[in-house]
Each structure stands twice: as structure tokens, then as C-alpha cells.
N, C-alpha and C. Protein backbone atom coordinates (compact mmCIF):
# COMPACT_ATOMS: atom_id res chain seq x y z
N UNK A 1 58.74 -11.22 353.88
CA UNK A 1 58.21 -10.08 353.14
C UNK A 1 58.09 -8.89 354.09
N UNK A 2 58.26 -7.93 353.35
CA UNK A 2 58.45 -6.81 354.44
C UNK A 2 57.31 -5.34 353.69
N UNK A 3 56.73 -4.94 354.41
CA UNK A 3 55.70 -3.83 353.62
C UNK A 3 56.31 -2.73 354.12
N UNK A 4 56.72 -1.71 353.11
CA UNK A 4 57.60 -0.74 353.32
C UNK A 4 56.65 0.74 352.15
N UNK A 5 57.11 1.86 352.94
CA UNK A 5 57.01 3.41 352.10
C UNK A 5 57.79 4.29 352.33
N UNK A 6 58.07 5.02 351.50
CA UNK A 6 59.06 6.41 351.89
C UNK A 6 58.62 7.11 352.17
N UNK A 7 58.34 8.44 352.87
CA UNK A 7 57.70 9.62 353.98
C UNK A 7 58.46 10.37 354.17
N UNK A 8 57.81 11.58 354.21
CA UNK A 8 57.96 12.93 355.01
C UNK A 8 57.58 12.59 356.52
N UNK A 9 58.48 12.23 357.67
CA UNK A 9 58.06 12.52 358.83
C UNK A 9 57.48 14.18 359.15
N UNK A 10 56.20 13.99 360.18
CA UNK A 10 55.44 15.42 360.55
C UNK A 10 56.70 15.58 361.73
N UNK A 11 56.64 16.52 362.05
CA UNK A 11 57.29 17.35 363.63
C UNK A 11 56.55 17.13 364.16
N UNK A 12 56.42 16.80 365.75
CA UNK A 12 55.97 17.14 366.78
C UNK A 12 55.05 18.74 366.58
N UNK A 13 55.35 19.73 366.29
CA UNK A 13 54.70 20.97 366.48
C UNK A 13 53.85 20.88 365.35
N UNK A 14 53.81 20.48 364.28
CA UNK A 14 52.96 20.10 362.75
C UNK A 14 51.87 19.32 364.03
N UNK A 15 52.43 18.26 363.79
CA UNK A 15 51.59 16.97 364.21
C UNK A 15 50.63 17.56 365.77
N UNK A 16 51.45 18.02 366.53
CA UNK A 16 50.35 18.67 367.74
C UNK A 16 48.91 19.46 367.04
N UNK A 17 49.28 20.21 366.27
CA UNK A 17 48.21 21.10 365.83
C UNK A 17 47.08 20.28 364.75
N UNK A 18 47.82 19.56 363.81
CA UNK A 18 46.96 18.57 363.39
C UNK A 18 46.05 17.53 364.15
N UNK A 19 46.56 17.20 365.54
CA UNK A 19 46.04 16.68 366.97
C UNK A 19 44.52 17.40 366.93
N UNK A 20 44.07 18.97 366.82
CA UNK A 20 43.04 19.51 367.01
C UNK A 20 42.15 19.01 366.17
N UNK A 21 42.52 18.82 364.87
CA UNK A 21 41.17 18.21 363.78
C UNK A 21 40.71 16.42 364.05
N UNK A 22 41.38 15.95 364.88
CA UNK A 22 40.91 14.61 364.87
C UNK A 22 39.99 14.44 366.10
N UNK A 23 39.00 14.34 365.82
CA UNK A 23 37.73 13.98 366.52
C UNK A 23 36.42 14.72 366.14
N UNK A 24 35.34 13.80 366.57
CA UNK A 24 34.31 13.93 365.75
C UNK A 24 33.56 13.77 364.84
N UNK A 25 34.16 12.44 364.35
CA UNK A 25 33.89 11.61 363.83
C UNK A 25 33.56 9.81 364.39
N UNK A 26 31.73 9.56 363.94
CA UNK A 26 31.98 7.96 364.51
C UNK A 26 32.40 7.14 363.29
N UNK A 27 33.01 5.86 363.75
CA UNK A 27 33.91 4.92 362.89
C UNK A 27 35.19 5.25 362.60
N UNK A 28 35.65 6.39 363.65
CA UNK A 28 37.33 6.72 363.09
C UNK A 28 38.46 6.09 363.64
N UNK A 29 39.08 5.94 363.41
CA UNK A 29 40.17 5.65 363.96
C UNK A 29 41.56 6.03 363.41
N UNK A 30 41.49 7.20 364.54
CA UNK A 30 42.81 8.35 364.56
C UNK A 30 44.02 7.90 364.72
N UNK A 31 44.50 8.08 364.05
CA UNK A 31 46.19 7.95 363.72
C UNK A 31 47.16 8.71 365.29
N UNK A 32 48.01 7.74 365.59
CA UNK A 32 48.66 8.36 366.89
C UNK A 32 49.50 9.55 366.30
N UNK A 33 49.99 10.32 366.99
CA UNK A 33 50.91 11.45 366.24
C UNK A 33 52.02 11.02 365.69
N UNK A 34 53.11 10.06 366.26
CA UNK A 34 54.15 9.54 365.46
C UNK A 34 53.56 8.49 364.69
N UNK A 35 52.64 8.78 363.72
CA UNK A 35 52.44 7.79 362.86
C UNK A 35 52.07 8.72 361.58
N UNK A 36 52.29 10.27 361.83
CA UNK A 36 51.81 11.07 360.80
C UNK A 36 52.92 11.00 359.47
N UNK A 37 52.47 11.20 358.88
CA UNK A 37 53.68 11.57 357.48
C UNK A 37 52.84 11.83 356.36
N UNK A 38 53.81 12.57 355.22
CA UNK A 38 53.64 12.47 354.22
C UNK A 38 54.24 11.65 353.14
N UNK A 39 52.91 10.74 352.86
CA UNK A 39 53.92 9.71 351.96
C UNK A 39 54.56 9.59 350.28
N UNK A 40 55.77 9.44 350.41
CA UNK A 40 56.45 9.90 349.11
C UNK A 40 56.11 8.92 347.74
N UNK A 41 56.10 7.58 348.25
CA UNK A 41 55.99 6.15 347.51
C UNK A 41 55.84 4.87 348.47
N UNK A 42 54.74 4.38 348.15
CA UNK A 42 54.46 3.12 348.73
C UNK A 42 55.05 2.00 348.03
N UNK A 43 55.65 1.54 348.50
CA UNK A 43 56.20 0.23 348.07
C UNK A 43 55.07 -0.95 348.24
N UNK A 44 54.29 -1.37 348.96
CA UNK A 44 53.96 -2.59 349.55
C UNK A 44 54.70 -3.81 350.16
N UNK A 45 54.39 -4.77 349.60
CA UNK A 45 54.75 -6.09 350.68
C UNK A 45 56.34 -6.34 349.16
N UNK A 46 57.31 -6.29 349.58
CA UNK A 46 58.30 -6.78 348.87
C UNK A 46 59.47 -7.82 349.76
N UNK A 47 60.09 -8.42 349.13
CA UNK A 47 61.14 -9.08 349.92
C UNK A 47 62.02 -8.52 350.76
N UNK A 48 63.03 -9.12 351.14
CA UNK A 48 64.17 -8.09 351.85
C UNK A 48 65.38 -7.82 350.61
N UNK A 49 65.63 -8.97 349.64
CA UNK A 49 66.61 -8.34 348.54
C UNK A 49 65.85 -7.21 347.60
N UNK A 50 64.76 -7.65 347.37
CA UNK A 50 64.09 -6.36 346.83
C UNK A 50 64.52 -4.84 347.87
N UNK A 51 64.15 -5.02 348.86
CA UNK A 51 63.96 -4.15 350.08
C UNK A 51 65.30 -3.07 350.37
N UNK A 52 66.06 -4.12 349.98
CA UNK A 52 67.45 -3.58 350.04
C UNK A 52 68.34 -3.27 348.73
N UNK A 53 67.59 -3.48 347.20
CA UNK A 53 67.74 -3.13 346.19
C UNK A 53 67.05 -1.38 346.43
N UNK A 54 65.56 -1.38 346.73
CA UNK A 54 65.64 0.09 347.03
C UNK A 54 66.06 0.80 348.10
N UNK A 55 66.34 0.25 349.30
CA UNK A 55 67.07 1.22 349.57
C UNK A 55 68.30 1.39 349.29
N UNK A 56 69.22 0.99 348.44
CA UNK A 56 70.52 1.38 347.69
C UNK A 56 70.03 2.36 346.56
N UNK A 57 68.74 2.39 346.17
CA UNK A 57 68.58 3.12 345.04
C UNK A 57 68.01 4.49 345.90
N UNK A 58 67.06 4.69 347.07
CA UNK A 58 66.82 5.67 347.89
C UNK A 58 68.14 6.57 348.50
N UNK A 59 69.29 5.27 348.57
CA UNK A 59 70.71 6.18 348.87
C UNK A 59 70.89 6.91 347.58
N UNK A 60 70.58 6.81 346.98
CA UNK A 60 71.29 7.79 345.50
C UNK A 60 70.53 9.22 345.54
N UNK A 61 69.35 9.03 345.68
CA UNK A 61 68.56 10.47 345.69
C UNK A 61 69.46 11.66 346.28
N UNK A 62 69.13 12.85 345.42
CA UNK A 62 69.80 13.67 346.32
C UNK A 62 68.41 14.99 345.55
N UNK A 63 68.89 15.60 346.44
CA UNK A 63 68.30 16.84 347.47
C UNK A 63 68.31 17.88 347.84
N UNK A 64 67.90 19.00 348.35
CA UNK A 64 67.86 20.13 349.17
C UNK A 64 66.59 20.20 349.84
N UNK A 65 67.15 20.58 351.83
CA UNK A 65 66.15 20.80 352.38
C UNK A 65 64.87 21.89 351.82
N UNK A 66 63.49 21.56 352.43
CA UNK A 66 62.69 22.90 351.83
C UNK A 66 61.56 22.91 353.18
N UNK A 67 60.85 24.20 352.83
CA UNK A 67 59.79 24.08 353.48
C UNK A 67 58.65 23.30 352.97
N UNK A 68 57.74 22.39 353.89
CA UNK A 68 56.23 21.69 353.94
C UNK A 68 55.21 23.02 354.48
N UNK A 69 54.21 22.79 353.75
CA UNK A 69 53.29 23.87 354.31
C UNK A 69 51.57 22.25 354.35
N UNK A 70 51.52 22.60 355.53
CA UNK A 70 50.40 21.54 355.49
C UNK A 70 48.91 22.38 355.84
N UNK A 71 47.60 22.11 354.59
CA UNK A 71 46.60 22.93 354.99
C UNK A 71 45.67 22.58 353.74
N UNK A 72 44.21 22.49 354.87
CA UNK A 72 43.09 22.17 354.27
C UNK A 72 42.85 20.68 354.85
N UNK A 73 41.48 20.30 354.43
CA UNK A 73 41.46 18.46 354.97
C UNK A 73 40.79 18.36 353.78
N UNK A 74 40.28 16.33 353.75
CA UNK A 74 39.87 16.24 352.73
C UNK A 74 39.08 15.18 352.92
N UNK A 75 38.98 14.00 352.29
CA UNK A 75 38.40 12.47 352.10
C UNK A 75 38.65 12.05 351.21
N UNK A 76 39.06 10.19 351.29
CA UNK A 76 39.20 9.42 350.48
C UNK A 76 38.11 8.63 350.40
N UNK A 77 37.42 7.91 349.02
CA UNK A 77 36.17 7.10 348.99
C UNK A 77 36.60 6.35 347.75
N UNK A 78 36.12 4.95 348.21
CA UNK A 78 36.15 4.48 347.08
C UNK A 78 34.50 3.82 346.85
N UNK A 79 34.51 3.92 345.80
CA UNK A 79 32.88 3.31 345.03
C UNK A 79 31.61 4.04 346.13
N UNK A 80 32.16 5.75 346.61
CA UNK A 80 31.05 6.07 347.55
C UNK A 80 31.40 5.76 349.16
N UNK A 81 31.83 5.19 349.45
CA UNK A 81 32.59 4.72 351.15
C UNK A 81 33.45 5.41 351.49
N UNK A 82 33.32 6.25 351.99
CA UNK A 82 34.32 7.00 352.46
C UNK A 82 35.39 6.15 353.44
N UNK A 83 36.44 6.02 353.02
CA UNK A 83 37.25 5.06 354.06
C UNK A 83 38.94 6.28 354.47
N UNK A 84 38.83 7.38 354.22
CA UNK A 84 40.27 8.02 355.38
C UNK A 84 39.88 9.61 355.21
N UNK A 85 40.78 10.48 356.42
CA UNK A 85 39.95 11.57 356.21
C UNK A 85 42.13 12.23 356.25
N UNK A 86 41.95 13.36 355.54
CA UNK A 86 43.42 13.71 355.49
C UNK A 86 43.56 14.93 355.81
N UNK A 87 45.15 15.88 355.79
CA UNK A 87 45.35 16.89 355.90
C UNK A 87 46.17 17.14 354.37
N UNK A 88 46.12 18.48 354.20
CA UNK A 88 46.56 18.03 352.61
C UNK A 88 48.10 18.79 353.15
N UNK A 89 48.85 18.31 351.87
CA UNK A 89 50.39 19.10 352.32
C UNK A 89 50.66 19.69 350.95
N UNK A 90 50.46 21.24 350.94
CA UNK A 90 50.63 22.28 349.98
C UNK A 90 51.97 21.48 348.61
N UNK A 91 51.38 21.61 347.58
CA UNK A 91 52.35 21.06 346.29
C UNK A 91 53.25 21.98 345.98
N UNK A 92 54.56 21.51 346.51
CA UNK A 92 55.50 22.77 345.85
C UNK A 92 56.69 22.02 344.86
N UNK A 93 57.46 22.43 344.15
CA UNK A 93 58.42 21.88 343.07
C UNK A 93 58.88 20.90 344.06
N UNK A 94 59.76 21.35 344.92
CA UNK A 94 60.82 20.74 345.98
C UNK A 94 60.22 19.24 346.45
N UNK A 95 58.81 19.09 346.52
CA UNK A 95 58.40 18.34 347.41
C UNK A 95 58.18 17.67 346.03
N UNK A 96 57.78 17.99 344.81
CA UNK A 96 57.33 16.78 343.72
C UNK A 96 58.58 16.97 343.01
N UNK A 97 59.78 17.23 343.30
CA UNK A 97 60.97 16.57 342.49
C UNK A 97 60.95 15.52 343.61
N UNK A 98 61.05 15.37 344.54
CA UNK A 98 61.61 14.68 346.00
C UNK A 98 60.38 13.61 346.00
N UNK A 99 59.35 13.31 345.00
CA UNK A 99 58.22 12.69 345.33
C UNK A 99 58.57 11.37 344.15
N UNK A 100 58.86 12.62 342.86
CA UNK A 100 59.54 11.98 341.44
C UNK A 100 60.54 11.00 341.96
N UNK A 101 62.06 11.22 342.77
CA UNK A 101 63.41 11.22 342.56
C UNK A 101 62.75 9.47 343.46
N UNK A 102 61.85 9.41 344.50
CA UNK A 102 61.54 8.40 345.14
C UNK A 102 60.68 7.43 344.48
N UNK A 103 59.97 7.31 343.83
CA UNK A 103 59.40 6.91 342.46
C UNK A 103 60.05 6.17 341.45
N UNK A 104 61.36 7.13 340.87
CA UNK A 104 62.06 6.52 340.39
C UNK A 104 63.27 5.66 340.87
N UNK A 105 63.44 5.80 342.08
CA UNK A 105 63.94 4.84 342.47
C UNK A 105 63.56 3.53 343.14
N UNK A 106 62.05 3.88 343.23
CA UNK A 106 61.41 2.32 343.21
C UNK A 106 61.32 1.96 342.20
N UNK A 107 61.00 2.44 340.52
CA UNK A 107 61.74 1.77 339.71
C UNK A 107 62.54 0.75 339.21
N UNK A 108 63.78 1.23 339.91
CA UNK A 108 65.37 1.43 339.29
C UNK A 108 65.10 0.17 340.30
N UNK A 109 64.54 -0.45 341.38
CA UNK A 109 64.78 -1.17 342.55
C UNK A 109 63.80 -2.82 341.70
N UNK A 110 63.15 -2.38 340.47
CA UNK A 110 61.97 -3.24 340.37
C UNK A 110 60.88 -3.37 340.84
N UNK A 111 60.47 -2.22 341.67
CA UNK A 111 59.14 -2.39 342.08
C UNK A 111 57.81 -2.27 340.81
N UNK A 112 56.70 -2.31 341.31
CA UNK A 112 55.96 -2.06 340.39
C UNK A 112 55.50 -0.55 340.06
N UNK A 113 54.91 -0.34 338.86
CA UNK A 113 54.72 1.26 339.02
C UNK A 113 53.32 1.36 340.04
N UNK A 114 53.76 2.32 340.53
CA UNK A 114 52.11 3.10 341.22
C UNK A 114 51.21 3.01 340.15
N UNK A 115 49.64 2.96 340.34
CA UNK A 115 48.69 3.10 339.59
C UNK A 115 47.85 4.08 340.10
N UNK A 116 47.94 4.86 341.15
CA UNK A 116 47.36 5.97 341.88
C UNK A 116 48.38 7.53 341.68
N UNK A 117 47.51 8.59 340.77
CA UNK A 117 47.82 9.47 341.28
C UNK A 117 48.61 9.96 342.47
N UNK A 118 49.54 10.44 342.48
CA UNK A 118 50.23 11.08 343.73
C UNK A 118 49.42 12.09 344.54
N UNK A 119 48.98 12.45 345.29
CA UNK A 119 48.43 13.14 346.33
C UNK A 119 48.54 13.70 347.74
N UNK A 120 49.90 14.89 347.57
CA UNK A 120 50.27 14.91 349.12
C UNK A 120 49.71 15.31 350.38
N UNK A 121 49.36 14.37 351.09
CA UNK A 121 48.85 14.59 352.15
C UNK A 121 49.02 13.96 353.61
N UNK A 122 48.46 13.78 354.75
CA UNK A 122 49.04 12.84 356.00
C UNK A 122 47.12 12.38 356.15
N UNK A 123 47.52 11.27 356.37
CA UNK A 123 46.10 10.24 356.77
C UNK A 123 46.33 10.64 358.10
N UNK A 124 45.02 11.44 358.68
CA UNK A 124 44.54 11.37 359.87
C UNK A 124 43.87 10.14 360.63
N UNK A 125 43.16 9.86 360.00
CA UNK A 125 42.09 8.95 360.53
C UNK A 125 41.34 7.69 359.13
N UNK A 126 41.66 6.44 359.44
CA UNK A 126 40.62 5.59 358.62
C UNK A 126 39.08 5.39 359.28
N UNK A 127 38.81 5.32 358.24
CA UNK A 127 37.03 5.27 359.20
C UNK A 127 36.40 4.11 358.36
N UNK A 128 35.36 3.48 359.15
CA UNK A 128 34.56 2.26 359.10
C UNK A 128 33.21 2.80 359.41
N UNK A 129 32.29 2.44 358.22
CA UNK A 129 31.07 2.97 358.38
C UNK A 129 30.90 4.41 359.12
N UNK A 130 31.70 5.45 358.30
CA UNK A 130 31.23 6.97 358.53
C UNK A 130 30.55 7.04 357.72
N UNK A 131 28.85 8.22 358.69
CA UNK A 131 28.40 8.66 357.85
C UNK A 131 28.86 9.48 356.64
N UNK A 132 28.47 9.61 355.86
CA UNK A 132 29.08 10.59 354.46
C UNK A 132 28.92 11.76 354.81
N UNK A 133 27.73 12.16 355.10
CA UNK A 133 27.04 13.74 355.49
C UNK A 133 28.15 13.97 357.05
N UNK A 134 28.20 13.54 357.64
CA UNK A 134 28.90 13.44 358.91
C UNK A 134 30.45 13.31 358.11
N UNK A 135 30.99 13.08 357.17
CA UNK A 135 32.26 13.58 356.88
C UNK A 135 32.55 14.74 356.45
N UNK A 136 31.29 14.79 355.60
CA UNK A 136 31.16 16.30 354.92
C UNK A 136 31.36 17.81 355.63
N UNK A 137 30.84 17.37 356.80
CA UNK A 137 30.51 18.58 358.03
C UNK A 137 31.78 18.76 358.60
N UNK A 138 32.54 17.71 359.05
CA UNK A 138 33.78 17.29 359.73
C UNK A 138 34.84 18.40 358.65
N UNK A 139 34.80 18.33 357.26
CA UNK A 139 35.41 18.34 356.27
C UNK A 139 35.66 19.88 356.49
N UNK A 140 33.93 20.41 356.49
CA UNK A 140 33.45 21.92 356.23
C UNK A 140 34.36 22.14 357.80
N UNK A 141 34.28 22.16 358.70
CA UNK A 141 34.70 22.48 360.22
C UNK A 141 35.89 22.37 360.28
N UNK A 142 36.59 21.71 359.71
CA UNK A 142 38.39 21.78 360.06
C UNK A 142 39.08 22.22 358.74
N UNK A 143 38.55 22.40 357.50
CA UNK A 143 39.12 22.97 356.62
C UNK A 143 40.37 24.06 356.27
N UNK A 144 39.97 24.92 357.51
CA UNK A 144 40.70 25.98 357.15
C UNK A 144 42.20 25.66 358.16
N UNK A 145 42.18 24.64 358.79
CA UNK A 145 43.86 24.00 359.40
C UNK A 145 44.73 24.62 358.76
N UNK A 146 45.76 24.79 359.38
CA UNK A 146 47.22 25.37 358.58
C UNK A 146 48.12 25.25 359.76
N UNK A 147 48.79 23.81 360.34
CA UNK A 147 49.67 24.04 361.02
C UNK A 147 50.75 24.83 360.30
N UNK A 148 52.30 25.35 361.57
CA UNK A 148 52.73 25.79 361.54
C UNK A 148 53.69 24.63 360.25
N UNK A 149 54.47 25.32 359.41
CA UNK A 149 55.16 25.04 358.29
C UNK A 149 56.48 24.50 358.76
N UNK A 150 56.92 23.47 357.69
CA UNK A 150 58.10 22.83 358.84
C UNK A 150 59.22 22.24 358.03
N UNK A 151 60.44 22.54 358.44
CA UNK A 151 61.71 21.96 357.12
C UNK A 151 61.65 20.81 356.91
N UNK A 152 61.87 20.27 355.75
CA UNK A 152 62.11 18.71 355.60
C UNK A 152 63.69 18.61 355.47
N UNK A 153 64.45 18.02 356.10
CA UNK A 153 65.77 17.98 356.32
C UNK A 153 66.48 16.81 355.69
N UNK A 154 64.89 15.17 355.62
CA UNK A 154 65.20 14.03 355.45
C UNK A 154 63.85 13.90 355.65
N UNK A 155 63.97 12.37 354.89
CA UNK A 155 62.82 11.57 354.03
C UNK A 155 63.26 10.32 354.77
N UNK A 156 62.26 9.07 355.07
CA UNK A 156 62.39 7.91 355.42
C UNK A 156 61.96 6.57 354.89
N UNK A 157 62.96 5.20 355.00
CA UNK A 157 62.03 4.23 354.32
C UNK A 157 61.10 3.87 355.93
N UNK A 158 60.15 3.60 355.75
CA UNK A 158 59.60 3.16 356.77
C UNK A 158 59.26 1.42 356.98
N UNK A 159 58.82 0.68 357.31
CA UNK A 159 58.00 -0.45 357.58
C UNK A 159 57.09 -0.31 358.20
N UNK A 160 55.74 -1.33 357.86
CA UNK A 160 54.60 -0.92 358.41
C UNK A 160 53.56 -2.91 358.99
N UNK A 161 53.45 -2.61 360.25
CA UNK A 161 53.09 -4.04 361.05
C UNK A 161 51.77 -3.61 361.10
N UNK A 162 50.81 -4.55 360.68
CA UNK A 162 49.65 -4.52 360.66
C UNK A 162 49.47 -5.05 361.79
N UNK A 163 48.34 -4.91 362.66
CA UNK A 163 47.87 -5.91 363.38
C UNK A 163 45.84 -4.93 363.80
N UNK A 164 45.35 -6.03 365.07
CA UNK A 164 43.92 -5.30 365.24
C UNK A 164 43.81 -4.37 365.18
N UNK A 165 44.45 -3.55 366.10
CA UNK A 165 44.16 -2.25 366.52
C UNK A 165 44.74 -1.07 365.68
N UNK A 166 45.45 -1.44 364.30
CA UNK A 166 45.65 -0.80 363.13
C UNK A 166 47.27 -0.90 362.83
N UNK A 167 47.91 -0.04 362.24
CA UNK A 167 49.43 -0.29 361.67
C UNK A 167 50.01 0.61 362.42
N UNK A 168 51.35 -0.29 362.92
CA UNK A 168 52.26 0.67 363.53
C UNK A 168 53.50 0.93 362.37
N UNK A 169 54.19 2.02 362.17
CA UNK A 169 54.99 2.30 361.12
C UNK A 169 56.67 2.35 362.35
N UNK A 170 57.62 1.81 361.60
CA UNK A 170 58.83 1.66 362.36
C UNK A 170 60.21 2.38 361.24
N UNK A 171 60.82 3.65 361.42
CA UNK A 171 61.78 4.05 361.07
C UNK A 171 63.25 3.29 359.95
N UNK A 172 63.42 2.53 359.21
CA UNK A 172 63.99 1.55 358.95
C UNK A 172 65.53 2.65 358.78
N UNK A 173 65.16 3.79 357.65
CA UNK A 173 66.52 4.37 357.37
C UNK A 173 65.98 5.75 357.03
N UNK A 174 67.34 6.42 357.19
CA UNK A 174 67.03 8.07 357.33
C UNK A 174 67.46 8.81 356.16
N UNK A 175 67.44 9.20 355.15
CA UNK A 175 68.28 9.44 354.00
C UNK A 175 68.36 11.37 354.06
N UNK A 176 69.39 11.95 354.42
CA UNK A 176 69.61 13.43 354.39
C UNK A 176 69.01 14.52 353.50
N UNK A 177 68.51 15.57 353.47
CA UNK A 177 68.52 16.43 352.10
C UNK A 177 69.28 17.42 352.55
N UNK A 178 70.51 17.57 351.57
CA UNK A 178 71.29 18.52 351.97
C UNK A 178 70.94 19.70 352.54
């Protein structure tokens, strides 16, 4: 079984400046810089014929490069727990046809449908027992972020290895936007 998502890789120059909002928070645990992205569709834990049913269906997508504009932060909570803190990545057509076209081709692949709202953004940091009020402040203080804006050229399937010290994400395939 293989746990796989499709992404917007960040740049280096995105991802440096997003580097400034992570810290300052206790219970976090910050995301290394090549682990940033914006994610298009999570697949989860699927087989490898599954795996390779979508990515034949991810080869079909097609495209045009655009600009990402990434800005503002946020929080995820569930039942009150705040458990990830994000950067949001501005909603433009380009990026939710390209969000759609990946979607439907987990579909077309048999996956299951998403049951979560789409929400573009890059997970900075998961956190374990953050205070709430102490996210809130964090929230108010880095808000106004706006790294520098950055082409998306290509989208990726990724894989993702869990282990203690959190998930490392590994490049699987690169798919072009014209």
C-alpha cells in the first residue's frame, strides 16, 4: 500500500519567507521547507495498481502554467483542538480548474470521493496540545505574510512515509502545465 497526494510544490524563495512565520508556538512541529506544498487531492493509503491507475489518469490532465499568490495564516481544529497551523494560497480559477481536473482524476482512477471541502493552503506546522489562545496570537502576528508569488509550471504525485519524528513526502512523478 502506498499513501500518496497531488501538490503544488513551494519554491525555495516562497518557502524561505514562509520559514519566518514558523516559530512560536509550544507543541509544534514545523514542517522542513521541502516538505511545503499545496495540496491538490489526497489520495490516502491505495495499492500500487490503484496507484498507477491514477497516475495514468493524472497523465491526462492538461493545463496552463499560472501564478500562486500565497497569504494570510490560519488553523485547523477539530471538535475544538487545534491540530495544524497554515499559510493560505490565494483562490484563483487556474488553481481550482487544476484542483477540479486532479479530483477528477482520482475518480476516473477509483478512488474514493473527498469528504472535505477543498482548502488551498501549505501546512506549516502540526501541533500537539497548543494552547488555543496561544494560536490565536500566533494567528493575529503572522497574518499579514505574503511571500513572494510564484509560477506553477507542474503539479506532483507525491508519497508520504510516516514515521516518529513525522512524514517525509518523496517526489514519485512530475506532470507539466504547459
Amino acid at each position: 500500500m502506498l499513501r500518496l497526494f497531488v501538490a503544488l510544490p513551494i519554491p525555495y524563495a516562497a518557502a524561505e519567507a514562509l520559514r519566518a512565520a514558523q516559530g512560536g508556538l509550544i507543541g509544534a512541529r514545523w514542517a522542513p521547507l521541502d516538505n511545503l506544498h499545496v495540496t491538490l487531492r489526497f489520495a490516502g493509503e491505495i495499492s500500487e495498481d490503484r496507484a498507477d491507475d491514477f497516475d495514468a489518469a493524472l497523465c491526462a490532465v492538461r493545463g496552463s502554467s499560472f501564478d500562486v499568490q500565497l497569504a494570510g495564516v490560519g488553523a485547523f481544529d477539530d471538535a475544538g483542538v487545534v491540530r495544524a497551523v497554515w499559510a493560505g494560497a490565494e483562490t484563483s480559477e487556474p488553481l481550482a480548474r487544476l484542483q477540479r481536473a486532479c479530483d477528477s482524476a482520482a475518480r476516473r482512477a477509483g478512488l474514493k470521493p473527498e469528504r472535505r471541502t477543498w482548502n488551498p493552503h501549505v501546512t506549516l506546522a502540526y501541533l500537539k496540545g497548543a494552547d488555543a489562545a496561544q494560536v490565536g496570537v500566533w494567528v493575529r502576528d503572522h497574518n499579514l505574510i505574503r511571500p513572494p508569488a510564484f509560477r506553477a509550471r507542474s503539479f506532483g504525485l507525491y508519497s508520504s512515509l510516516r514515521s516518529g519524528g513525522g512524514s517525509t513526502y518523496r517526489l514519485e512523478r512530475l506532470y507539466p502545465l504547459a
